[in-house]
Structures are given as structure tokens and as C-alpha cells.
C-alpha atoms as a PDB file:
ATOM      1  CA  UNK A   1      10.206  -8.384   6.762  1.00  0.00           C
ATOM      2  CA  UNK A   2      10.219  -6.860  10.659  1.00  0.00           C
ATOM      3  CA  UNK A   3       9.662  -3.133  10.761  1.00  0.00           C
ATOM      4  CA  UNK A   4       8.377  -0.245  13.376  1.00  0.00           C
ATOM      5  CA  UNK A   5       4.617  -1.003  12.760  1.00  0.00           C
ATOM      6  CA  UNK A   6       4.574   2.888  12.510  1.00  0.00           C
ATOM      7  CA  UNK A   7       7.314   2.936   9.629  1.00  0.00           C
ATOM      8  CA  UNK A   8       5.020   0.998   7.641  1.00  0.00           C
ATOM      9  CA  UNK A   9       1.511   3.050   7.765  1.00  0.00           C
ATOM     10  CA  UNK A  10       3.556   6.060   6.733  1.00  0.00           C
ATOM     11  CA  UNK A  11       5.857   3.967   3.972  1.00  0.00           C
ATOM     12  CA  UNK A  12       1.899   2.787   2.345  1.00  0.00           C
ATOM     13  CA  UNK A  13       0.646   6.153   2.982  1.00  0.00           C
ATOM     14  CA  UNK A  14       3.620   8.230   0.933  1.00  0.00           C
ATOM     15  CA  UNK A  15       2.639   5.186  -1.831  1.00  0.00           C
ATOM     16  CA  UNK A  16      -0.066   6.394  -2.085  1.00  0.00           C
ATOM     17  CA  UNK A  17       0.328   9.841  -2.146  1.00  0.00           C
ATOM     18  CA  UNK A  18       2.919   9.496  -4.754  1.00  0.00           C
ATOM     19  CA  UNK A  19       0.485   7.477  -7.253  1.00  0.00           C
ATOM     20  CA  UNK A  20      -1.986  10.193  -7.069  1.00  0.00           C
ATOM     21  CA  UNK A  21       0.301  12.914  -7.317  1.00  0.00           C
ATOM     22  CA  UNK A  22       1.338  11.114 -10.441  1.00  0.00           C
ATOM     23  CA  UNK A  23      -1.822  10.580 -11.767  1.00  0.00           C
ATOM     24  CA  UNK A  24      -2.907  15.046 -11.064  1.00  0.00           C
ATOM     25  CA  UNK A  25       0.355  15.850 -12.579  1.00  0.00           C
ATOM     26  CA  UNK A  26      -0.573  13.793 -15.866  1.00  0.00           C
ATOM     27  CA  UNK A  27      -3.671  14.971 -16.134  1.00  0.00           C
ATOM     28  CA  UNK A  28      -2.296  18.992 -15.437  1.00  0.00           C
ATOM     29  CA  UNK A  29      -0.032  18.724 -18.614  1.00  0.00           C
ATOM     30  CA  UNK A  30      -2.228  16.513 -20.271  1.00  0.00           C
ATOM     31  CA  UNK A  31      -4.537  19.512 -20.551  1.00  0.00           C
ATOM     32  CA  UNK A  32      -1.621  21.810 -21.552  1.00  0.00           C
ATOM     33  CA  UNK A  33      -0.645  19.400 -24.361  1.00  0.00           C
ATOM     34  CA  UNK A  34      -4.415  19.394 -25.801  1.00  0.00           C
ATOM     35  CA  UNK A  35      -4.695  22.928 -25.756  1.00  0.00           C
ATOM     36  CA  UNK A  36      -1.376  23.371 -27.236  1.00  0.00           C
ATOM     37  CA  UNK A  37      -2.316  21.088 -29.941  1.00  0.00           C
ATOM     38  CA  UNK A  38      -5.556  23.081 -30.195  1.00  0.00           C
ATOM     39  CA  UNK A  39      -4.377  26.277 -30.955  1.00  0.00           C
ATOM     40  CA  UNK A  40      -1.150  25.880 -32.381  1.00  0.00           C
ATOM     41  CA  UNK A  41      -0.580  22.314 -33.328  1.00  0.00           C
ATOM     42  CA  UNK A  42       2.198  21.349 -31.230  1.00  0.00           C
ATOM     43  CA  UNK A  43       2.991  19.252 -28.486  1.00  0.00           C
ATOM     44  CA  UNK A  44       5.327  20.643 -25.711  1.00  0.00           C
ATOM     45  CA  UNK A  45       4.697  18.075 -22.523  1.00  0.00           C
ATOM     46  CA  UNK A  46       6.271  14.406 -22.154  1.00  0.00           C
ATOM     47  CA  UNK A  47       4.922  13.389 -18.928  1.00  0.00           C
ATOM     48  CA  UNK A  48       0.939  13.361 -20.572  1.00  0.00           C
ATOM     49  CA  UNK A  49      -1.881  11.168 -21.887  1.00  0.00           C
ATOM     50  CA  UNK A  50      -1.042  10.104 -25.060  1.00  0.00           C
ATOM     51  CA  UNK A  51      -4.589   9.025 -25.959  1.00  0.00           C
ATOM     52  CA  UNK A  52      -5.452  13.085 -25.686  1.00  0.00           C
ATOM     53  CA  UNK A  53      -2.791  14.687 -27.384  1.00  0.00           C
ATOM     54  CA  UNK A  54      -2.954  12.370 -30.708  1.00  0.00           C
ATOM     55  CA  UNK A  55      -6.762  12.463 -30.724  1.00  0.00           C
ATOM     56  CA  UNK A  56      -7.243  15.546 -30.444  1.00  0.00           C
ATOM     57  CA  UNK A  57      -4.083  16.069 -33.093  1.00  0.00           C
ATOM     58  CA  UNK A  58      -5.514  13.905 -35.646  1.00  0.00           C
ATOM     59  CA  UNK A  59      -9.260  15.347 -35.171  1.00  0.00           C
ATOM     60  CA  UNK A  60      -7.805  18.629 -35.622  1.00  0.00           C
ATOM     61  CA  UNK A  61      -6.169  17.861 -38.285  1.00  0.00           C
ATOM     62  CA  UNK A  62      -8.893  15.840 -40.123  1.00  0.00           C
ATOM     63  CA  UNK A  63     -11.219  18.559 -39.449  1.00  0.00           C
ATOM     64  CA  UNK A  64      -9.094  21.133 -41.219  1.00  0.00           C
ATOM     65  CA  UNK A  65      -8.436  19.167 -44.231  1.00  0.00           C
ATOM     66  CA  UNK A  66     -11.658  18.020 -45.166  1.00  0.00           C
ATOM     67  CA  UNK A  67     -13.515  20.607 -44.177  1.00  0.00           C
ATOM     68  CA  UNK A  68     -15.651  18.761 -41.956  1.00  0.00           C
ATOM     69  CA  UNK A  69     -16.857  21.821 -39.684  1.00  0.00           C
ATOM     70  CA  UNK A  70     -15.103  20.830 -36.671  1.00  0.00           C
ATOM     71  CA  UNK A  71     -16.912  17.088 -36.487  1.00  0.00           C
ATOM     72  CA  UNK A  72     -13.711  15.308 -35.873  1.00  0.00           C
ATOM     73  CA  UNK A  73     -12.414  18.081 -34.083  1.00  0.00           C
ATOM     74  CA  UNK A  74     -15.415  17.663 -31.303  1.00  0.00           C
ATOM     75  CA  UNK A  75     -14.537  14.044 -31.218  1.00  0.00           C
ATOM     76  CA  UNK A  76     -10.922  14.304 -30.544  1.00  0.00           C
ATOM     77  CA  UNK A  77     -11.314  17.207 -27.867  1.00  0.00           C
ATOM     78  CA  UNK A  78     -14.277  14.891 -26.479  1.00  0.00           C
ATOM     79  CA  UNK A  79     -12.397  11.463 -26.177  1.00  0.00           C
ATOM     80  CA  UNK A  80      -9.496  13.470 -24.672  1.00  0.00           C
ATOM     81  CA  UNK A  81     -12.203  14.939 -22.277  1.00  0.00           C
ATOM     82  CA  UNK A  82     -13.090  11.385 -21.205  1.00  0.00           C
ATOM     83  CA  UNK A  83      -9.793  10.092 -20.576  1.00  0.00           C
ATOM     84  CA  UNK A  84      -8.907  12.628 -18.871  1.00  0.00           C
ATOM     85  CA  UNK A  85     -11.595  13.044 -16.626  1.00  0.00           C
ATOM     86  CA  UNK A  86     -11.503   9.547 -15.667  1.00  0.00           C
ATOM     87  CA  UNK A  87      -7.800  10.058 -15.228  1.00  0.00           C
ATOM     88  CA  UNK A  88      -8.916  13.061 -12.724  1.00  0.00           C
ATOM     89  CA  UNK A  89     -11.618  10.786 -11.424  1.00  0.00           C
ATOM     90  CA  UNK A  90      -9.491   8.496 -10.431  1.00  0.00           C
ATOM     91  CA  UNK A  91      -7.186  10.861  -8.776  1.00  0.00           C
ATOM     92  CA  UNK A  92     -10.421  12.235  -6.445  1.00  0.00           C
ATOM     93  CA  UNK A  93     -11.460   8.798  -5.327  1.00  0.00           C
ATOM     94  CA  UNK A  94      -9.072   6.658  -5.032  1.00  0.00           C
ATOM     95  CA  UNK A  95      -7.776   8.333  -1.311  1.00  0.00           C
ATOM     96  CA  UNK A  96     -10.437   5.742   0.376  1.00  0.00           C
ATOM     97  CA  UNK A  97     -11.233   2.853  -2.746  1.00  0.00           C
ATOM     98  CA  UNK A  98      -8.215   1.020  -4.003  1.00  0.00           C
ATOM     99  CA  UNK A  99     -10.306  -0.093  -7.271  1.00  0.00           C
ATOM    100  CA  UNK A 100      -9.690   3.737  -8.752  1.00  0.00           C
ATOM    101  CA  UNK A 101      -5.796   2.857  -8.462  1.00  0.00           C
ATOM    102  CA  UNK A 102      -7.085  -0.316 -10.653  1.00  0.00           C
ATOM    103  CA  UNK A 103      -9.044   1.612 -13.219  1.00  0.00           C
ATOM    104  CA  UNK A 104      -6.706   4.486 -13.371  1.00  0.00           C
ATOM    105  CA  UNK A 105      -3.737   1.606 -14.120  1.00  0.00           C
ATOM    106  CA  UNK A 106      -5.962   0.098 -17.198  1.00  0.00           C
ATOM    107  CA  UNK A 107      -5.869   3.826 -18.663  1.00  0.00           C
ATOM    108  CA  UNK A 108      -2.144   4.396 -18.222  1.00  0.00           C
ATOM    109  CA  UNK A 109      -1.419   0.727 -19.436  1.00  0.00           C
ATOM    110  CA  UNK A 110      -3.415   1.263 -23.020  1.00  0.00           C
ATOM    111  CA  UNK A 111      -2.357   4.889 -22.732  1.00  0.00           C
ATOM    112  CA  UNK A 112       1.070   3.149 -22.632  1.00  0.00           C
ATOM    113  CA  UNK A 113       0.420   0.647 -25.693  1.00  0.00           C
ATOM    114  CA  UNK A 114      -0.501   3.622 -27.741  1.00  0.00           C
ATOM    115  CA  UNK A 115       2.115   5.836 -27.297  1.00  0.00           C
ATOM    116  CA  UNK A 116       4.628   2.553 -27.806  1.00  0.00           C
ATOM    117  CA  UNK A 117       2.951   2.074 -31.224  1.00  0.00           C
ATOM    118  CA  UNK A 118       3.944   6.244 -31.597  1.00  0.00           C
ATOM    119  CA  UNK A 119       7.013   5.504 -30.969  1.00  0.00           C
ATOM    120  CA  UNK A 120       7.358   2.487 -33.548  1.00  0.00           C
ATOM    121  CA  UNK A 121       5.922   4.386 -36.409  1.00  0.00           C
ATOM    122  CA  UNK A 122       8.761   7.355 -35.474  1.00  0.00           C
ATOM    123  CA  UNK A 123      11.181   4.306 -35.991  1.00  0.00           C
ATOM    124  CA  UNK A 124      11.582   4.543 -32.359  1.00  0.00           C
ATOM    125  CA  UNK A 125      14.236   7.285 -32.864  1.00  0.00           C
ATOM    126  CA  UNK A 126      12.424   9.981 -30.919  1.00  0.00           C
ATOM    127  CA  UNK A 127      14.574  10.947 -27.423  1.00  0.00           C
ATOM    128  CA  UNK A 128      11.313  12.765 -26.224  1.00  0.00           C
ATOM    129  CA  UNK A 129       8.879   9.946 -26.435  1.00  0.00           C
ATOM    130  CA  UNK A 130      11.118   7.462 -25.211  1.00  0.00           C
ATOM    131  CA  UNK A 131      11.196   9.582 -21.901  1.00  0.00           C
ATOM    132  CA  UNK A 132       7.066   9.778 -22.165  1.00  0.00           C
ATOM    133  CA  UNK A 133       7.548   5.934 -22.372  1.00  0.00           C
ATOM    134  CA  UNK A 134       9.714   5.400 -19.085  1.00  0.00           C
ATOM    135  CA  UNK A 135       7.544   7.761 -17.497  1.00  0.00           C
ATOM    136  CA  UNK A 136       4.604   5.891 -18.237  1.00  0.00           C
ATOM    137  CA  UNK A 137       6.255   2.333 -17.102  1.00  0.00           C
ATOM    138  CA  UNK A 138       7.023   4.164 -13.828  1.00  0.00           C
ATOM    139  CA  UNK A 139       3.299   5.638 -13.283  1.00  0.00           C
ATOM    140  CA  UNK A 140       2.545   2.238 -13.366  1.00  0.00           C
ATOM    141  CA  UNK A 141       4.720   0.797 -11.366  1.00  0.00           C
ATOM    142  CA  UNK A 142       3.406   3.646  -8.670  1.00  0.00           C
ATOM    143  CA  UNK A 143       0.097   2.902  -8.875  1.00  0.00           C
ATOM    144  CA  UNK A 144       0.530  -1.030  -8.774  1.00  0.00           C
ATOM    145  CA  UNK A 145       2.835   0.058  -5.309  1.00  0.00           C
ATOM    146  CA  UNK A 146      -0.234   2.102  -4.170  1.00  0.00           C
ATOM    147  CA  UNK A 147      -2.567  -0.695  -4.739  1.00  0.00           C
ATOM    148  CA  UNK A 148      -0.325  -2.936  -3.074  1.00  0.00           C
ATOM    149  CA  UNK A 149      -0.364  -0.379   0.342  1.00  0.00           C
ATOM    150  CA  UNK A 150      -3.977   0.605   0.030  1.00  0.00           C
ATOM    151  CA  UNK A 151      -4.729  -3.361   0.544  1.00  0.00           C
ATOM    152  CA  UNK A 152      -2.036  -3.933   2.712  1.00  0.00           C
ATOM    153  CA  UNK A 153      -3.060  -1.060   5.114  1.00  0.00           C
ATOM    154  CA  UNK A 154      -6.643  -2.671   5.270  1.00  0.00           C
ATOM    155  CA  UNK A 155      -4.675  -5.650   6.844  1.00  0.00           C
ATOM    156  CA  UNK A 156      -3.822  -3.570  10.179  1.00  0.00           C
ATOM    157  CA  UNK A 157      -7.206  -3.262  12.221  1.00  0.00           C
ATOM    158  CA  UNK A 158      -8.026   0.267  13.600  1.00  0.00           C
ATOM    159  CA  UNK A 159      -8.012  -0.475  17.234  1.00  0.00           C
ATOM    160  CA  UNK A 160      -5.010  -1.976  17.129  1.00  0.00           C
ATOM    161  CA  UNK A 161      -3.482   1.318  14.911  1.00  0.00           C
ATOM    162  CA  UNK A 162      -4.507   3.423  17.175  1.00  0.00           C
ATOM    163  CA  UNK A 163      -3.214   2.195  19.965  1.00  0.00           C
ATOM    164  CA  UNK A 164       0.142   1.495  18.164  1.00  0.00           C
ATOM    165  CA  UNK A 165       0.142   5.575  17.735  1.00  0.00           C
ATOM    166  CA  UNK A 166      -0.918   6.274  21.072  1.00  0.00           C
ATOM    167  CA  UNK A 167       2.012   4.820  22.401  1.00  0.00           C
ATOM    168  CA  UNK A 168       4.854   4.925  20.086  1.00  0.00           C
ATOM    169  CA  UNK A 169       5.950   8.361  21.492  1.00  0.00           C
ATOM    170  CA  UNK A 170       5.709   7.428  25.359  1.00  0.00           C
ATOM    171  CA  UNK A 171       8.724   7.226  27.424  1.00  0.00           C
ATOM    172  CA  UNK A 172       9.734   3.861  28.364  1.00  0.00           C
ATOM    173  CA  UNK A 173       7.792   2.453  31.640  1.00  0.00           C
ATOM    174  CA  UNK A 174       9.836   2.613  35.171  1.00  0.00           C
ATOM    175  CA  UNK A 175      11.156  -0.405  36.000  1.00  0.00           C
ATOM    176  CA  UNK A 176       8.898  -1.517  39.386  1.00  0.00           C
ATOM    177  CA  UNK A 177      11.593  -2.502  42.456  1.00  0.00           C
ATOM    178  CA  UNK A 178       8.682  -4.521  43.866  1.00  0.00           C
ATOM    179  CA  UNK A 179       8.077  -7.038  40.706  1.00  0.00           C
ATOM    180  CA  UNK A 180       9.062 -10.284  40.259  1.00  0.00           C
ATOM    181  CA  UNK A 181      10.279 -12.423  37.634  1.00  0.00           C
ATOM    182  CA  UNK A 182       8.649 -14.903  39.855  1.00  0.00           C
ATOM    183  CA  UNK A 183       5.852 -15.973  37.708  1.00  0.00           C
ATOM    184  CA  UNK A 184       2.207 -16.068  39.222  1.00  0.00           C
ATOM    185  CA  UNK A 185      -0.019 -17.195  36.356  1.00  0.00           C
ATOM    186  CA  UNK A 186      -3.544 -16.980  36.192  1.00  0.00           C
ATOM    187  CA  UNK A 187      -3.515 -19.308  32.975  1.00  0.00           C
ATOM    188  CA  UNK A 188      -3.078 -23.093  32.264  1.00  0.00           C
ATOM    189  CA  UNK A 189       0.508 -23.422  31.468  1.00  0.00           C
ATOM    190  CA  UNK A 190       3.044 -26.068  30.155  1.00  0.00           C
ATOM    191  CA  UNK A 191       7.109 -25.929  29.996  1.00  0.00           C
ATOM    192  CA  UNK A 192       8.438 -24.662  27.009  1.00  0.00           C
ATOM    193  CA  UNK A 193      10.602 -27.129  25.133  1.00  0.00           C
ATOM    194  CA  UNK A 194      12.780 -25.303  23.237  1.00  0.00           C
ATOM    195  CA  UNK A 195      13.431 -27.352  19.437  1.00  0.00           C
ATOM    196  CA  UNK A 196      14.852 -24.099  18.169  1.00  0.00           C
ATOM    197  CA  UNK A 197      11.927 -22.881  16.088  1.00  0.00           C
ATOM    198  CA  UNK A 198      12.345 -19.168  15.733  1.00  0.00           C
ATOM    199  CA  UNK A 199      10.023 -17.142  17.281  1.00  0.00           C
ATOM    200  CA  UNK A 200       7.609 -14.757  15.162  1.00  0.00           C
ATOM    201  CA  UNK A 201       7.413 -11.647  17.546  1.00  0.00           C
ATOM    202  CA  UNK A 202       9.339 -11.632  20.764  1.00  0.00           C
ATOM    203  CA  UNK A 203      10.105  -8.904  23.721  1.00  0.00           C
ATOM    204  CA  UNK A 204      10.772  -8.035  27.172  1.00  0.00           C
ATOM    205  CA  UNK A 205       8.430  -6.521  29.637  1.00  0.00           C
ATOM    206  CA  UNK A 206       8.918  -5.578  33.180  1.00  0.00           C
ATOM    207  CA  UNK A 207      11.626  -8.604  32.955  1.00  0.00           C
ATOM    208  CA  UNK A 208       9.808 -11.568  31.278  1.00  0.00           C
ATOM    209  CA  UNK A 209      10.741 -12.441  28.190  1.00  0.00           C
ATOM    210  CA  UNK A 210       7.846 -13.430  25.656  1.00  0.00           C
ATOM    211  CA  UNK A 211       7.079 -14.889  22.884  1.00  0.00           C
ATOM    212  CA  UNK A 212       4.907 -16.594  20.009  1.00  0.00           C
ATOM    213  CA  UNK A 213       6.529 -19.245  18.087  1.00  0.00           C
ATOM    214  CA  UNK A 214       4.815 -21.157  15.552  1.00  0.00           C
ATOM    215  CA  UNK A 215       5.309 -25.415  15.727  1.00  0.00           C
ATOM    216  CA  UNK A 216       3.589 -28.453  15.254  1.00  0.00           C
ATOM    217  CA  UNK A 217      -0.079 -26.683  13.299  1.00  0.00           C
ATOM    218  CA  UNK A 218       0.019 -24.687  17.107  1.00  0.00           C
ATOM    219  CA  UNK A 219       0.488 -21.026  17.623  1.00  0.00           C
ATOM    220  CA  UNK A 220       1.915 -20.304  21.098  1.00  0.00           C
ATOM    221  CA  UNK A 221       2.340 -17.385  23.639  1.00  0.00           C
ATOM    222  CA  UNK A 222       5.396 -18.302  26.023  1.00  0.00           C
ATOM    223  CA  UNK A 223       6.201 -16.283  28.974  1.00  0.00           C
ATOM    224  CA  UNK A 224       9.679 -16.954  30.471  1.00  0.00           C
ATOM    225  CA  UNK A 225      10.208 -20.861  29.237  1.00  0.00           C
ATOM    226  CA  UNK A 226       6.528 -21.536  30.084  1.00  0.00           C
ATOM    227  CA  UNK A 227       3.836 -21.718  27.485  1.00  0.00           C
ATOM    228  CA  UNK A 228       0.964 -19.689  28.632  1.00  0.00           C
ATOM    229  CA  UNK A 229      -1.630 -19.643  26.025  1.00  0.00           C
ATOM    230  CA  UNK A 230      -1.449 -21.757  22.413  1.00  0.00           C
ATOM    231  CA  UNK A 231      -4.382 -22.429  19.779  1.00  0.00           C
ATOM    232  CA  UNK A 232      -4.300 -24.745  16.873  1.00  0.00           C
ATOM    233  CA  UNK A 233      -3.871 -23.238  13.341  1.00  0.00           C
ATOM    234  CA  UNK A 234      -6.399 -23.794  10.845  1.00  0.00           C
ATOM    235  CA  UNK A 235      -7.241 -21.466   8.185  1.00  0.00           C
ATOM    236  CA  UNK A 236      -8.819 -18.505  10.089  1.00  0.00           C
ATOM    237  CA  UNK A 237      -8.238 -15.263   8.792  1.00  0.00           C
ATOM    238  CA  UNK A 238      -7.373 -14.045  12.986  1.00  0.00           C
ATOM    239  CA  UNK A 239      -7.017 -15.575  16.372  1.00  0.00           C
ATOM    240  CA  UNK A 240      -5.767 -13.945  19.534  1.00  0.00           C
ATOM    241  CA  UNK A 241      -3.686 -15.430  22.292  1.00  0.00           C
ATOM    242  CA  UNK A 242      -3.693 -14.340  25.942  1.00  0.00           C
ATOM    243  CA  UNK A 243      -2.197 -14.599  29.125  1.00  0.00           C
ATOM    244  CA  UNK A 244      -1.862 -12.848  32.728  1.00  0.00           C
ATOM    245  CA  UNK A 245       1.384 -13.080  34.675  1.00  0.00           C
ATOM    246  CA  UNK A 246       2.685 -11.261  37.586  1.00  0.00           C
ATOM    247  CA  UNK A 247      -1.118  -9.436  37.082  1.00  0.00           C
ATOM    248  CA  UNK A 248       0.429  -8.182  33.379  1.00  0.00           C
ATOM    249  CA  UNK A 249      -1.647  -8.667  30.655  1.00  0.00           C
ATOM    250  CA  UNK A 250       0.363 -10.004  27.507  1.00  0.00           C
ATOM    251  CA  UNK A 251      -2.315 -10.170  24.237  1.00  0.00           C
ATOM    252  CA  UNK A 252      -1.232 -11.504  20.599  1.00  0.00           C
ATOM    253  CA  UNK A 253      -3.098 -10.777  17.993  1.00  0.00           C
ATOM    254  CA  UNK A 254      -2.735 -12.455  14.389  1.00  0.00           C
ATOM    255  CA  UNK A 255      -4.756 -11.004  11.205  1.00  0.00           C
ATOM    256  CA  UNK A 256      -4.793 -11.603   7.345  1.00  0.00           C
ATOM    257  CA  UNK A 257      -6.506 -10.933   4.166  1.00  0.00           C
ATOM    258  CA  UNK A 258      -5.859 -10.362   0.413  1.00  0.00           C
ATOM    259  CA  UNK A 259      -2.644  -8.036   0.951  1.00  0.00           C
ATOM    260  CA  UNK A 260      -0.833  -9.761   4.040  1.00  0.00           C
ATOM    261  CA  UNK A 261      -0.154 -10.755   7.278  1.00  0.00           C
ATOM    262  CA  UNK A 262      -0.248  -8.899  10.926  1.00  0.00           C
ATOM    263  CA  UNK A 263       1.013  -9.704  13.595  1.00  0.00           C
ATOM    264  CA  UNK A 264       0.856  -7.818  16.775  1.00  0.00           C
ATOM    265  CA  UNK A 265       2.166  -8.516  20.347  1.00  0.00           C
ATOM    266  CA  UNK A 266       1.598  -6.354  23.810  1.00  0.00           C
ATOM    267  CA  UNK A 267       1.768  -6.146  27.191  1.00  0.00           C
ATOM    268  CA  UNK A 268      -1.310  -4.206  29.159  1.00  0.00           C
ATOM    269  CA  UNK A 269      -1.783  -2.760  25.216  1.00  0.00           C
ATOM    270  CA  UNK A 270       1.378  -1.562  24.796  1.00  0.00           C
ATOM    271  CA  UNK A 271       2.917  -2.600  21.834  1.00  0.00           C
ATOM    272  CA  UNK A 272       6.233  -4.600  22.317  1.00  0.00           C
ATOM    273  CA  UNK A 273       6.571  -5.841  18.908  1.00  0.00           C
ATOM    274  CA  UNK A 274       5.169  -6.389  15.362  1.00  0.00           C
ATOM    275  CA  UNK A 275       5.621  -8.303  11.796  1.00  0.00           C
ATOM    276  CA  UNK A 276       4.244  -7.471   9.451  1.00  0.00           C
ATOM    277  CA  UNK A 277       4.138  -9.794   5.794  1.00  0.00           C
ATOM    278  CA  UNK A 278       3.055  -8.345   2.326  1.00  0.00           C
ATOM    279  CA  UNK A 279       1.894 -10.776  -0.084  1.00  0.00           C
END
């Protein structure tokens, strides 16, 4: 999938945001559900931990029944606590470290297992916690999305980030009346055979047309039909190609980890195209 490298950091950045959104807005009602339940034994929010409300329920509950000066009480009101300052905790950290979007899932999931066996015991005929169910499923589902970004984000290097930013609201470059597409090439070149393989990123810059296509185990940089740079694929994690022509600069730049795959051409660092590849 080929978008505006820029689309994408804000796209993994609004994942983000939305997972921890999700995860303050749980723990906000969450804490209106346990005080409800507190004082007036009752319930009110869906879109909460279900772990807090039915502990501290039942240890309110116990406590008043057997009399057991508020023992079970203090351990209801204390595992709530815990969840849901983990839940908070989570929220708070996981801006920069991707492994509080992991811990903060684990909650939600058992959170999610417990308020499914709720819902079995109520015959599953309950309209309000089958809505606290879907909700759950979908805080989930944003903070696997979140993960997803947070990793995929650490794929695109810095430099090359902010240079994409630095130039994506630049007017276009004049054309120059005095270039040439006659090529004067200060690499080793070859003619470019053309066996139809598509290219991976391709553009035009101050009229040559470039490219990187990837063929037999070689990555290569071709600058109108000639190839100007290549390097033989092995299992590197990043490799750069480069070539000067007409005294332009043209620089590809391939990088991968964990999340995915980026790929970034230019032309005296300006950024002519991009693809990037989640995993």
C-alpha cells in the first residue's frame, strides 16, 4: 500500500491517540461505576472495567451481610484500585513505550472474559452488557491498531521524517531552461533492460525519470533507462542506493524491522516518492 509518507505518521499518530483516549475514558467511568456501587449499589456506566464494578459489588455486598467490618469491602475497592490504576498507568506511558498498549490489552482482554461470563449467568439477555461487550471487543481492537502504529512508526528513521516534513509544504522547484536530460554521470552505469518488473518507488525530477526496481536478488536505482547504482539483497535490515546525474543527487533509502517496510526515494533530499509496507 503507496501513500503520502505524511498521511501515514498522522493516520499511526490519531491510532494512537484514539487507544488512549479509550483507555482514560474507561478508567473515568470506571471510577463513577465503583463509587456508584459504593454508595448506592448500582451500576449506571457500560463503557467500564468490569473487574471493578463486580468486585467492589460483591465485597460490598459480602461485607454487609456477614458483618465482616468492611474486610471484603477493602478488598473489592482495593482490587478495583489496582486495575484501574494500571488501566491509568497504562494510559500515562504508553505515548513513548508500545509495551503499555500490550499490558493495558491483557487487562481489557480478561476484563473482557469476565464480563462475558456476566453476561452468561444473566442468560445473556441483558441489552446493556451486551453493549459493554462490543465496547470492550472494540477497545481492543484500538489498542492492537495502536500497537500496530507505535511499531510501525519506529520503522520511519527521524532524519529521514524530518526532512519528509520540511518539504512537503514547499512549492514545486522551477523548472531550470539551462538543464539537460543529457545525462552526465558521475557513477558506474549499465543500460537498463526493461523485463517489465514493476518498479517499487518511481518519479520525475528536473526531467529524468527514476527509479528502483527490484530483480534478480538486486536492488537497483535507474536514471532515464540507465542503471546508476544497484546492490545485492541479502537479509539486511537497510541499504541505501546513490547516484549523481546532471550534478543532482538522487538517494534511496530502504529500512525494516518488526512492524514493516520503508522505502524512501529523493532527489538533492527532496522527497519524490515513498512505500511504505505494514506487516
Amino acid at each position: 500500500m503507496q501513500e503520502n509518507i505524511k498521511e501515514q505518521i498522522i493516520k499511526y499518530k490519531t491510532n494512537i491517540l484514539r487507544a488512549r483516549f479509550n483507555l482514560l475514558f474507561m478508567v473515568i467511568l470506571s471510577v463513577v461505576n465503583v463509587m456508584s456501587v459504593y454508595f448506592s449499589h448500582n451500576a449506571i456506566m457500560p463503557f467500564s472495567s468490569a473487574i471493578s464494578t463486580y468486585s467492589t459489588y460483591f465485597g460490598v455486598l459480602i461485607s454487609k451481610e456477614q458483618g465482616s467490618e468492611g474486610i471484603f469491602m477493602f478488598i473489592g475497592l482495593l482490587i478495583a484500585a489496582i486495575i484501574l490504576g494500571a488501566l491509568l498507568l497504562c494510559y500515562y506511558k504508553s505515548k513513548n513505550n508500545p509495551l503499555f498498549f500490550i499490558i493495558a490489552m491483557v487487562i481489557i482482554i480478561i476484563d473482557t472474559i469476565v464480563l462475558l461470563a456476566v453476561f452468561a449467568i444473566n442468560a445473556f439477555a441483558s441489552t446493556l452488557l451486551f453493549v459493554d461487550l462490543i465496547i470492550h471487543i472494540m477497545t481492543i481492537f484500538y489498542l492492537r491498531s495502536a500497537l500496530k502504529s507505535h511499531k510501525q512508526l519506529g520503522v520511519i528513521d527521524t532524519l529521514s521524517y524530518e526532512s519528509i516534513l520540511s518539504n512537503v509544504d514547499e512549492e514545486p522547484l522551477e523548472d531550470d531552461d539551462n538543464s539537460s536530460v543529457n545525462l552526465e554521470i558521475s557513477t558506474p552505469v549499465c543500460k537498463y533492460i526493461d523485463e517489465g518488473d514493476e518498479p517499487i518507488v518511481c518519479g520525475e525530477y528536473e526531467e529524468l525519470d527514476v527509479f528502483v526496481v527490484i530483480r534478480n536478488k538486486n536492488a537497483e536505482l535507474v536514471i532515464n533507462g540507465y542503471v546508476c547504482d544497484a546492490i545485492e539483497l541479502t537479509h539486511n535490515d537497510e541499504y541505501e542506493l546513490c547516484a549523481i546525474v546532471n550534478n543532482i543527487e538522487f538517494n534511496f533509502q530502504y529500512k525494516r524491522n518488526y512492524g514493516g517496510e520503508a522505502m524512501y526515494l529523493y532527489a538533492e533530499n527532496e522527497l519524490i516518492d515513498s512505500l511504505i509496507i505494514d506487516f
